[in-house]
C-alpha atoms as a PDB file:
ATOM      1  CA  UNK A   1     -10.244 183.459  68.794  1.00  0.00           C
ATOM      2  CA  UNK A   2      -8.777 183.607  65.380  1.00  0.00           C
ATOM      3  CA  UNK A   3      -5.886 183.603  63.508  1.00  0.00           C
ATOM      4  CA  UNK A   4      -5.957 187.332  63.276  1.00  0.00           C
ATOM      5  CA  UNK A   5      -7.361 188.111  66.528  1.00  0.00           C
ATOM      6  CA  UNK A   6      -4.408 186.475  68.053  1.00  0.00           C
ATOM      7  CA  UNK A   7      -1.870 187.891  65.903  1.00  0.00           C
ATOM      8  CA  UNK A   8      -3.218 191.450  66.872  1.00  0.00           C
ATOM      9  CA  UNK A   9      -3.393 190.574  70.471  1.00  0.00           C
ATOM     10  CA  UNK A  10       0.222 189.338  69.950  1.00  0.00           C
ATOM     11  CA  UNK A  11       1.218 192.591  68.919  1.00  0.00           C
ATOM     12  CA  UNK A  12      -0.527 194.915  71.089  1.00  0.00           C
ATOM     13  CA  UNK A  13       1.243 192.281  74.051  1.00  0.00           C
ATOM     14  CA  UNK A  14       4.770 192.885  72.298  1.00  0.00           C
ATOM     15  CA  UNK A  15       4.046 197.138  71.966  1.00  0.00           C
ATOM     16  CA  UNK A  16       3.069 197.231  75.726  1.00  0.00           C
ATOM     17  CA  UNK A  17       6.811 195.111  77.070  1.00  0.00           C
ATOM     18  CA  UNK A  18       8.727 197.262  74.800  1.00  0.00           C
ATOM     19  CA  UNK A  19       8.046 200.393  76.391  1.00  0.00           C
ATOM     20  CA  UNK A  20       9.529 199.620  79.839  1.00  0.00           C
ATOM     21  CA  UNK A  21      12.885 198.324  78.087  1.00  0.00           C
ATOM     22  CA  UNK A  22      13.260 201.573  76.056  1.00  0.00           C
ATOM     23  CA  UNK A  23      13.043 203.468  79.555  1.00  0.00           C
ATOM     24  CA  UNK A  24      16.118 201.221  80.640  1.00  0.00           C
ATOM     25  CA  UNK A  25      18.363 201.842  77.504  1.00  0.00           C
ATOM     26  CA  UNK A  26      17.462 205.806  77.995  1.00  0.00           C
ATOM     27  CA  UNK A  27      19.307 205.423  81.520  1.00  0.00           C
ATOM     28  CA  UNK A  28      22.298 207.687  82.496  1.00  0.00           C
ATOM     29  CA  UNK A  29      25.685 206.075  82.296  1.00  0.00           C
ATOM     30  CA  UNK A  30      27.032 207.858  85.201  1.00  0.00           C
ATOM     31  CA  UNK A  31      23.880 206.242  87.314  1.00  0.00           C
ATOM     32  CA  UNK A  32      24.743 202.892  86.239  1.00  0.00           C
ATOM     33  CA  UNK A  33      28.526 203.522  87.493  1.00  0.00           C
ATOM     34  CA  UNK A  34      27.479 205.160  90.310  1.00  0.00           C
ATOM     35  CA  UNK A  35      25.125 202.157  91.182  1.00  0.00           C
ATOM     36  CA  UNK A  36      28.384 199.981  90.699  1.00  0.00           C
ATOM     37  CA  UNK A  37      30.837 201.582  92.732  1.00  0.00           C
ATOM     38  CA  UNK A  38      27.637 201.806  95.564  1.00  0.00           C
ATOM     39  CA  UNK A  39      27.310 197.649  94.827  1.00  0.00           C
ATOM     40  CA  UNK A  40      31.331 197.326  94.903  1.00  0.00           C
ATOM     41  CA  UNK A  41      31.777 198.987  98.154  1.00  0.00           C
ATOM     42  CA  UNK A  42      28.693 197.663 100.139  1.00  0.00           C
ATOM     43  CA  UNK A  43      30.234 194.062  98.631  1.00  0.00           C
ATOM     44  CA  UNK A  44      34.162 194.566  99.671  1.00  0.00           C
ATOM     45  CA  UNK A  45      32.462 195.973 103.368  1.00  0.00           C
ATOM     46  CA  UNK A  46      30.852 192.870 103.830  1.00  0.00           C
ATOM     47  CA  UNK A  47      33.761 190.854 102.889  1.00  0.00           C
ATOM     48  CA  UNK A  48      35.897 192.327 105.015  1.00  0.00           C
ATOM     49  CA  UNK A  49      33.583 192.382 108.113  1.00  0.00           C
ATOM     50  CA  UNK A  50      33.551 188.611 107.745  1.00  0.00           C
ATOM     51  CA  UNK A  51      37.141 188.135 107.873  1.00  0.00           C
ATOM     52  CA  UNK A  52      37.397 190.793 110.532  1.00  0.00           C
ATOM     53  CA  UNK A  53      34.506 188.150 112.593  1.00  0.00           C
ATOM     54  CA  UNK A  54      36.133 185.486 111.837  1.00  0.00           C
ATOM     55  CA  UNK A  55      39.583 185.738 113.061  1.00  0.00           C
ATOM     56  CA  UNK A  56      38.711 186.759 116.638  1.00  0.00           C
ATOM     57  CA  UNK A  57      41.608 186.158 118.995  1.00  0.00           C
ATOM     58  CA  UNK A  58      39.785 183.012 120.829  1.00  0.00           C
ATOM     59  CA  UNK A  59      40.261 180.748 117.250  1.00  0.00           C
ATOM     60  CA  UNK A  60      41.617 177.534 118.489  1.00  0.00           C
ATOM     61  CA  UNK A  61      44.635 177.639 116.100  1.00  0.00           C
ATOM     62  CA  UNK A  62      45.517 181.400 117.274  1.00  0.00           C
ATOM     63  CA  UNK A  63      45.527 179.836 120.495  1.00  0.00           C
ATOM     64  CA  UNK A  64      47.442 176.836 120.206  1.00  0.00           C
ATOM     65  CA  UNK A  65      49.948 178.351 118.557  1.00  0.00           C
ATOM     66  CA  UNK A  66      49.896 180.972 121.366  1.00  0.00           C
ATOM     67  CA  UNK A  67      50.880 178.199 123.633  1.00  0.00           C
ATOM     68  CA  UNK A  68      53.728 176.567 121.356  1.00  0.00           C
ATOM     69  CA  UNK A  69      55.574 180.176 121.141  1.00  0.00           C
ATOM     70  CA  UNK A  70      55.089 180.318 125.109  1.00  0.00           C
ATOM     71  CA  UNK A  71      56.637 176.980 125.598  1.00  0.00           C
ATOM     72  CA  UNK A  72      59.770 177.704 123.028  1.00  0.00           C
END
């Protein structure tokens, strides 16, 4: 190809990815939020259901210091 066969296809290539980004700049704000506070909460769940799992009641420090407060 030449020179200004690749410069065209160059340009029809750069047209055809700028479409899809102007789509995400036209995007509601209060989506995007919305989106966030969805991300923030599913996040902070899962966070807390793996402290919740691991502090079960059988932990080996919970229960030797079970035994030390029984002894006192």
């Amino acid at each position: 190809m030449g020179i200004l066969e690749v410069a065209i296809a160059s340009l029809i290539w750069a047209r055809r990815g700028e479409q899809p980004r102007d789509e995400l700049y036209g995007t509601d704000i209060g989506q995007f939020l919305g989106r966030m506070v969805v991300a923030l909460a599913v996040f902070a769940a899962v966070i807390t259901g793996l402290q919740i799992a691991a502090a079960h009641p059988d932990d080996p420090k919970i229960v030797a210091d079970r035994t030390v407060a029984e002894a006192n």
